[in-house]
Protein backbone atom coordinates (compact mmCIF):
# COMPACT_ATOMS: atom_id res chain seq x y z
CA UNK A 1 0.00 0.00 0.00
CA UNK A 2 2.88 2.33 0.89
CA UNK A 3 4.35 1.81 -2.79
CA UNK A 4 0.81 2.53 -4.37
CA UNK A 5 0.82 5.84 -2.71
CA UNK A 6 4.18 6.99 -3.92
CA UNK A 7 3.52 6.01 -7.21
CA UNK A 8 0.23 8.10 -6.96
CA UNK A 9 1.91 11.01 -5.47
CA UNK A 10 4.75 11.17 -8.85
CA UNK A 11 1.97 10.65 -11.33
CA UNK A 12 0.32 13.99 -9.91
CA UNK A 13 3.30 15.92 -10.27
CA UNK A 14 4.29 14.84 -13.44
CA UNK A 15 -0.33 15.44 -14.46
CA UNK A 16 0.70 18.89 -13.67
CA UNK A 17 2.78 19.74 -15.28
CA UNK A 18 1.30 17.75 -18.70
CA UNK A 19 -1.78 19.81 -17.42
CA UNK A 20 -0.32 23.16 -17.65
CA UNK A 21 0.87 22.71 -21.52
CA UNK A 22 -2.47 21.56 -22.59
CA UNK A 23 -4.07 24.57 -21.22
CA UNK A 24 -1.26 26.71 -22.82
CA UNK A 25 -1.67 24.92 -25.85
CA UNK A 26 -5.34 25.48 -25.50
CA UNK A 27 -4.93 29.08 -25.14
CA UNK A 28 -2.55 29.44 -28.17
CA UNK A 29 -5.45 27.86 -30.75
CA UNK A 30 -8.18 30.41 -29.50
CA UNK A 31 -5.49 33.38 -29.93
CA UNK A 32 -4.51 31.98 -33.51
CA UNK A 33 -8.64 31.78 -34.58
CA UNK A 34 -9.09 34.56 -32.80
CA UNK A 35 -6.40 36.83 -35.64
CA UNK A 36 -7.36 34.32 -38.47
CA UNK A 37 -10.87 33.96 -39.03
CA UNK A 38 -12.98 35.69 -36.17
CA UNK A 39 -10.52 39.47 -36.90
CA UNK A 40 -10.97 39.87 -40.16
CA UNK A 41 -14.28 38.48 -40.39
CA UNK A 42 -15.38 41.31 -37.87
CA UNK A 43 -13.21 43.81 -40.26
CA UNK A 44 -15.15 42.84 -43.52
CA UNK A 45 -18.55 42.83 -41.84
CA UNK A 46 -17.29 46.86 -40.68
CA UNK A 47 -16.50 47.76 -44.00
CA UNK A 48 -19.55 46.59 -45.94
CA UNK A 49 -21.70 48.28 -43.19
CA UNK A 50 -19.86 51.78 -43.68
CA UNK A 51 -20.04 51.04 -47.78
CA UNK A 52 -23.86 50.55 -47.13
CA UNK A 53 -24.34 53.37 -44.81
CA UNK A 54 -22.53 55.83 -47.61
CA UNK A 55 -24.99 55.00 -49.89
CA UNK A 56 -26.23 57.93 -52.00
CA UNK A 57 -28.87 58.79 -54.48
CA UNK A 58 -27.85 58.44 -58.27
CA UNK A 59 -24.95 55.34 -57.32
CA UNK A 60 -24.18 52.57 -59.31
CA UNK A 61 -24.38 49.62 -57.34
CA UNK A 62 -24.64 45.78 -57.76
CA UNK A 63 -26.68 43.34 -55.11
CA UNK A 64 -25.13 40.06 -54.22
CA UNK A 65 -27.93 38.32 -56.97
CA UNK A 66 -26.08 40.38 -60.00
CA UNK A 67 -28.83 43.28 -60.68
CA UNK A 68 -27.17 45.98 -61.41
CA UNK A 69 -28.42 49.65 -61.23
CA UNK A 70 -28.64 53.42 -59.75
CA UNK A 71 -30.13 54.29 -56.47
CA UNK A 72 -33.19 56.07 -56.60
CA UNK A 73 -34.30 56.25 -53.15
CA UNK A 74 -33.02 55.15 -49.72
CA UNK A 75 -34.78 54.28 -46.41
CA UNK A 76 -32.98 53.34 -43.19
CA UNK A 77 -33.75 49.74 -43.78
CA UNK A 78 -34.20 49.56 -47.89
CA UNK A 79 -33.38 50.73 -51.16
CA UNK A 80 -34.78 51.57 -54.16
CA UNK A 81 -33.23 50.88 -57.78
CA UNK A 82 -33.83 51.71 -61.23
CA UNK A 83 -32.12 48.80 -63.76
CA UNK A 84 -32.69 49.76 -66.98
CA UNK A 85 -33.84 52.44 -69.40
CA UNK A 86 -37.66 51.94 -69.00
CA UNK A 87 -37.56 53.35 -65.30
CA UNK A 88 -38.16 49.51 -63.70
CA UNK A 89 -37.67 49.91 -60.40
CA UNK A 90 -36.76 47.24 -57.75
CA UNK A 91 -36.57 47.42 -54.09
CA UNK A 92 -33.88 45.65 -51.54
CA UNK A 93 -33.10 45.44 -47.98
CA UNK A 94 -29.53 47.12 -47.69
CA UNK A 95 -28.02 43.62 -46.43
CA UNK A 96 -28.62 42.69 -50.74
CA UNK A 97 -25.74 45.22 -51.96
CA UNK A 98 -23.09 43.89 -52.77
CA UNK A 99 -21.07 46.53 -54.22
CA UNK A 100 -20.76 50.45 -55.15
CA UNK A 101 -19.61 52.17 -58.25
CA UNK A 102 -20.27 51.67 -61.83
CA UNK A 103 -19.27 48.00 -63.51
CA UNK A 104 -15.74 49.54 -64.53
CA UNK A 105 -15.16 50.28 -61.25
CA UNK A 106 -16.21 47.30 -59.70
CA UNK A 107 -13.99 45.29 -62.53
CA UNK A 108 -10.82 47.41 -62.22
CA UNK A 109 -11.17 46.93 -58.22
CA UNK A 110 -11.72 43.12 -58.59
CA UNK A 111 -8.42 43.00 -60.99
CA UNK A 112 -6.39 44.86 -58.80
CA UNK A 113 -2.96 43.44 -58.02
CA UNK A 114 -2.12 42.50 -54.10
CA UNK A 115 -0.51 45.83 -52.55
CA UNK A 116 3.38 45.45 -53.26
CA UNK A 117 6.41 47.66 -52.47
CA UNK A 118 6.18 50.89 -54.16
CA UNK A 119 9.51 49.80 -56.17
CA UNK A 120 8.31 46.16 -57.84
CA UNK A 121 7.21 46.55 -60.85
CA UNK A 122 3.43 45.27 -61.75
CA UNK A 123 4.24 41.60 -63.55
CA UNK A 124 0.38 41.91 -65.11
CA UNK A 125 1.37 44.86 -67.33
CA UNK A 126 3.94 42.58 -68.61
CA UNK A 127 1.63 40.17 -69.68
CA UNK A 128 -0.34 42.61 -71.32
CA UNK A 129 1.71 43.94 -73.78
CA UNK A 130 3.77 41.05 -74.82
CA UNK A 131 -0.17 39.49 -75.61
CA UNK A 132 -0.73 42.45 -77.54
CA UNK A 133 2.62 42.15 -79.54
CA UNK A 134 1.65 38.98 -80.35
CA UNK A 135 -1.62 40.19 -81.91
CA UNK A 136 0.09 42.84 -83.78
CA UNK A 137 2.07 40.42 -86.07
């Protein structure tokens, strides 16, 4: 009985200190999904709620189904769209817009190269022209 009650008595010490790196470990996964998914979730979320608060009459804007048109009116909750020529006008809950500005703007913005060092060079522009060389002859 004696030796059962050393044994227990190094097992705790050692389920200490086993215990203390599991809850650092622990600690260390919540901190890395706290800055990689729950951060910049919370930053998106922030800017698309500032983009739909700016919201003026006469914008271009698209919804997140595709229609694409200028604002006409604007309520605290909706807005109202005209899509087309012939006046149609559609209304949506401010949560639908997807995007702001006119489809050039909206294209350019989507092609936009990752932010570099103001020295690199942009390796798209490259592309570009040597595909339009090749048309040329």
């Amino acid at each position: 009985m004696i030796q059962f009650a050393y044994a227990a008595d190094g097992t705790t010490a050692a389920g200490a200190g086993n215990m203390t790196s599991t809850i650092i470990m622990i600690v260390v996964m919540i901190a890395i999904f706290y800055f990689l998914l729950i951060r910049p979730e919370n930053k998106r979320k922030k800017q698309a709620e500032e983009m739909r608060n700016s919201l003026k009459k006469g914008d271009w804007l698209t919804t997140i189904g595709g229609i694409y048109g200028r604002v006409v009116s604007i309520t605290d909750r909706t807005v109202v769209i005209e899509t087309s020529e012939d006046r149609v006008r559609m209304e949506f809950v401010k949560s639908a817009i997807g995007s702001v500005g006119t489809l050039d703007q909206q294209m350019a913005a989507a092609q936009r190269p990752a932010k570099k060092s103001k020295g690199e060079p942009v390796a798209e522009e490259k592309v570009e022209e040597t595909t339009e060389d090749k048309t040329e002859e």
